[in-house]
N, C-alpha and C. Protein backbone atom coordinates (compact mmCIF):
# COMPACT_ATOMS: atom_id res chain seq x y z
N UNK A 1 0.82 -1.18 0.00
CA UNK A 1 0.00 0.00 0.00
C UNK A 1 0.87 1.26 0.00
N UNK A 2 2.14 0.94 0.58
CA UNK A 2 2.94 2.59 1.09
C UNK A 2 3.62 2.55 -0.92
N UNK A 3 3.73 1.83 -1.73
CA UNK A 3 3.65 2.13 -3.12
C UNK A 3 2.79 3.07 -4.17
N UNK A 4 1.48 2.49 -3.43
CA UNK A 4 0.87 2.92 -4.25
C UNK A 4 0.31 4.28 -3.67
N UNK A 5 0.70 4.71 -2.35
CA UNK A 5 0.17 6.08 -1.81
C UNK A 5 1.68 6.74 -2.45
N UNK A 6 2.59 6.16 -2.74
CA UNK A 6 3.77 7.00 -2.66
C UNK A 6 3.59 7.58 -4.73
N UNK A 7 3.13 6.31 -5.40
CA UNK A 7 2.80 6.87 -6.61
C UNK A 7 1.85 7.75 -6.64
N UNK A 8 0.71 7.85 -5.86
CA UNK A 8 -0.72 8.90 -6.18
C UNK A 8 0.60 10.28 -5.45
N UNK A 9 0.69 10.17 -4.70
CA UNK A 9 1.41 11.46 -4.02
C UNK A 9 2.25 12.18 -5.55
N UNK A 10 3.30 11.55 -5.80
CA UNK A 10 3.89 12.22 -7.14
C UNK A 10 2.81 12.55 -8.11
N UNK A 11 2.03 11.56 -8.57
CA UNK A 11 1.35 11.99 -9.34
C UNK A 11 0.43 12.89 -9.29
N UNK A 12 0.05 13.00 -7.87
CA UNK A 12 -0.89 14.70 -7.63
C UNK A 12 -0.06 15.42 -7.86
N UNK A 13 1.15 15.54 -7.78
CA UNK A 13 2.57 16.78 -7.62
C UNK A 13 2.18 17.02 -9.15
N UNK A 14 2.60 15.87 -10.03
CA UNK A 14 2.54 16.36 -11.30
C UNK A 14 1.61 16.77 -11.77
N UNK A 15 0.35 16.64 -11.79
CA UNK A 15 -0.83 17.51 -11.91
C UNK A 15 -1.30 18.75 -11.25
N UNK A 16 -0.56 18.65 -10.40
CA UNK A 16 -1.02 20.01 -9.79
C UNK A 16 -0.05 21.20 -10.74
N UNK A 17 0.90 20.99 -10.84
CA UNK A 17 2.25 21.56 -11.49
C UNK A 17 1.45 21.69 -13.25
N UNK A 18 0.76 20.82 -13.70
CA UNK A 18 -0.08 21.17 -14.87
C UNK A 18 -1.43 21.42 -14.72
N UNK A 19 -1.70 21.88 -13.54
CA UNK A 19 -3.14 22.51 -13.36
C UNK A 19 -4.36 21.71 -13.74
N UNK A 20 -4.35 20.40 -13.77
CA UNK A 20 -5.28 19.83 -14.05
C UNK A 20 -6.18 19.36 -12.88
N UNK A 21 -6.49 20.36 -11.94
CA UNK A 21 -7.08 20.13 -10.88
C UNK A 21 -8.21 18.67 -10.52
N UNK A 22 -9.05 18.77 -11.95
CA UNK A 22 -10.27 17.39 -11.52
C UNK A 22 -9.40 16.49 -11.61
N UNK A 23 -8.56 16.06 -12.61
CA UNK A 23 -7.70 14.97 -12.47
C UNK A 23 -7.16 14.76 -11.12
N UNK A 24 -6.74 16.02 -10.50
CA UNK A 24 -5.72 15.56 -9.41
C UNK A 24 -7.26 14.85 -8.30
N UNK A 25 -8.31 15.96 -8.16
CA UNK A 25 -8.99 15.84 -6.94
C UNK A 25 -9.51 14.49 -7.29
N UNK A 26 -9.87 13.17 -8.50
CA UNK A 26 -10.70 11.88 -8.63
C UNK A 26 -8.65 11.45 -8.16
N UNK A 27 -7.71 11.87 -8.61
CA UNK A 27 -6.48 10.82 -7.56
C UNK A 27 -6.66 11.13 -5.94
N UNK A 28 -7.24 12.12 -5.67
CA UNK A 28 -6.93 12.56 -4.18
C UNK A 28 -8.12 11.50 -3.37
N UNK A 29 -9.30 11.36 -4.00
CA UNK A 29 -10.37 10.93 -3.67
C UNK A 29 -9.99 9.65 -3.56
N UNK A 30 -9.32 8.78 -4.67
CA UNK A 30 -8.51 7.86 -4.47
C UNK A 30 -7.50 7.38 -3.39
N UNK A 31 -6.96 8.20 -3.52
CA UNK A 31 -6.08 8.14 -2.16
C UNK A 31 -6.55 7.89 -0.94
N UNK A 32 -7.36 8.74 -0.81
CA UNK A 32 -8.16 9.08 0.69
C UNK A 32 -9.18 7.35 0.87
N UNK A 33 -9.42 7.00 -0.04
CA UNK A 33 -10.26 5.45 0.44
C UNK A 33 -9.12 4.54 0.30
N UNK A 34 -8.04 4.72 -0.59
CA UNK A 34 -6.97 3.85 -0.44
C UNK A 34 -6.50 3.70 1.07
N UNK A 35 -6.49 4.99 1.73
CA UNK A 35 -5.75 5.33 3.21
C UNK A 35 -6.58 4.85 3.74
N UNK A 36 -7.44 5.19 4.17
CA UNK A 36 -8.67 5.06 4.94
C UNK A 36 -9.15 6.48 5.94
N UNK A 37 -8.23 7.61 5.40
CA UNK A 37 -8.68 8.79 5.47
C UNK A 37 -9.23 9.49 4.99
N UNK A 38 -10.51 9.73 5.78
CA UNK A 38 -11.66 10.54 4.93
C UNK A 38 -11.47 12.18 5.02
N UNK A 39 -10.21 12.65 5.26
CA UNK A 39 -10.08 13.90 5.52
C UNK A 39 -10.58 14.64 3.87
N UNK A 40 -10.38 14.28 2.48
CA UNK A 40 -9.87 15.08 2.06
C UNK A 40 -11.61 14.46 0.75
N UNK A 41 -12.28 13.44 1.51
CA UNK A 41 -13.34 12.76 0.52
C UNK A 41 -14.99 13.81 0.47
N UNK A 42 -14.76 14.23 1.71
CA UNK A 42 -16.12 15.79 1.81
C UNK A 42 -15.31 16.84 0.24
N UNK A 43 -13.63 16.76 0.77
CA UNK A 43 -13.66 18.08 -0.59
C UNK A 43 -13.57 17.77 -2.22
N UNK A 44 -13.23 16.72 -1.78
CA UNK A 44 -13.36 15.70 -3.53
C UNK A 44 -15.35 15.92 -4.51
N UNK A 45 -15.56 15.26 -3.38
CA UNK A 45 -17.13 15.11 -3.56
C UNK A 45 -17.64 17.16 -4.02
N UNK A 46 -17.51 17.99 -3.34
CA UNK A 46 -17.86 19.02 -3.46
C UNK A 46 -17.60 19.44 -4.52
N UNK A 47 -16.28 19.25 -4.82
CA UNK A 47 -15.18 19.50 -6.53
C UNK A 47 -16.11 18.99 -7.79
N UNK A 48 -16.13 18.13 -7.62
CA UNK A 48 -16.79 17.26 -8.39
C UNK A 48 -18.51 17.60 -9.07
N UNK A 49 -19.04 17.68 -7.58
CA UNK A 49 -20.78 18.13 -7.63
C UNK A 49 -20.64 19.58 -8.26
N UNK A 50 -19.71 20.72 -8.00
CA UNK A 50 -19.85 21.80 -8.55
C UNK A 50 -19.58 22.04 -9.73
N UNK A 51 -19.16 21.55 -10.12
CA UNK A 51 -18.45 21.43 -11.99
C UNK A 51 -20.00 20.88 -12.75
N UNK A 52 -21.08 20.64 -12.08
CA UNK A 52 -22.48 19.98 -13.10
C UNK A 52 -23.49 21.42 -13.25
């Protein structure tokens, strides 16, 4: 598991660095159920619902 949090981590870096914010926030959302931390799954969800 500490692989695959350590790949989403870079790979938010690199998206954030190309501004592709929804991309990063559906990896972050990822992350956060990968972890089992729901800190960051209220702001994913919000990201997401406001863009419709």
């Amino acid at each position: 598991m500490r692989v695959t949090i350590a790949f989403l981590n870079q790979k938010l870096l690199q998206l954030r660095n190309k501004a592709d914010f929804m991309e990063a926030y559906r990896l972050l959302l990822f992350r956060s159920l990968i972890a089992d931390d729901t800190a960051h799954i209220v702001d994913a969800w919000r990201m997401f619902h406001s863009m419709a």
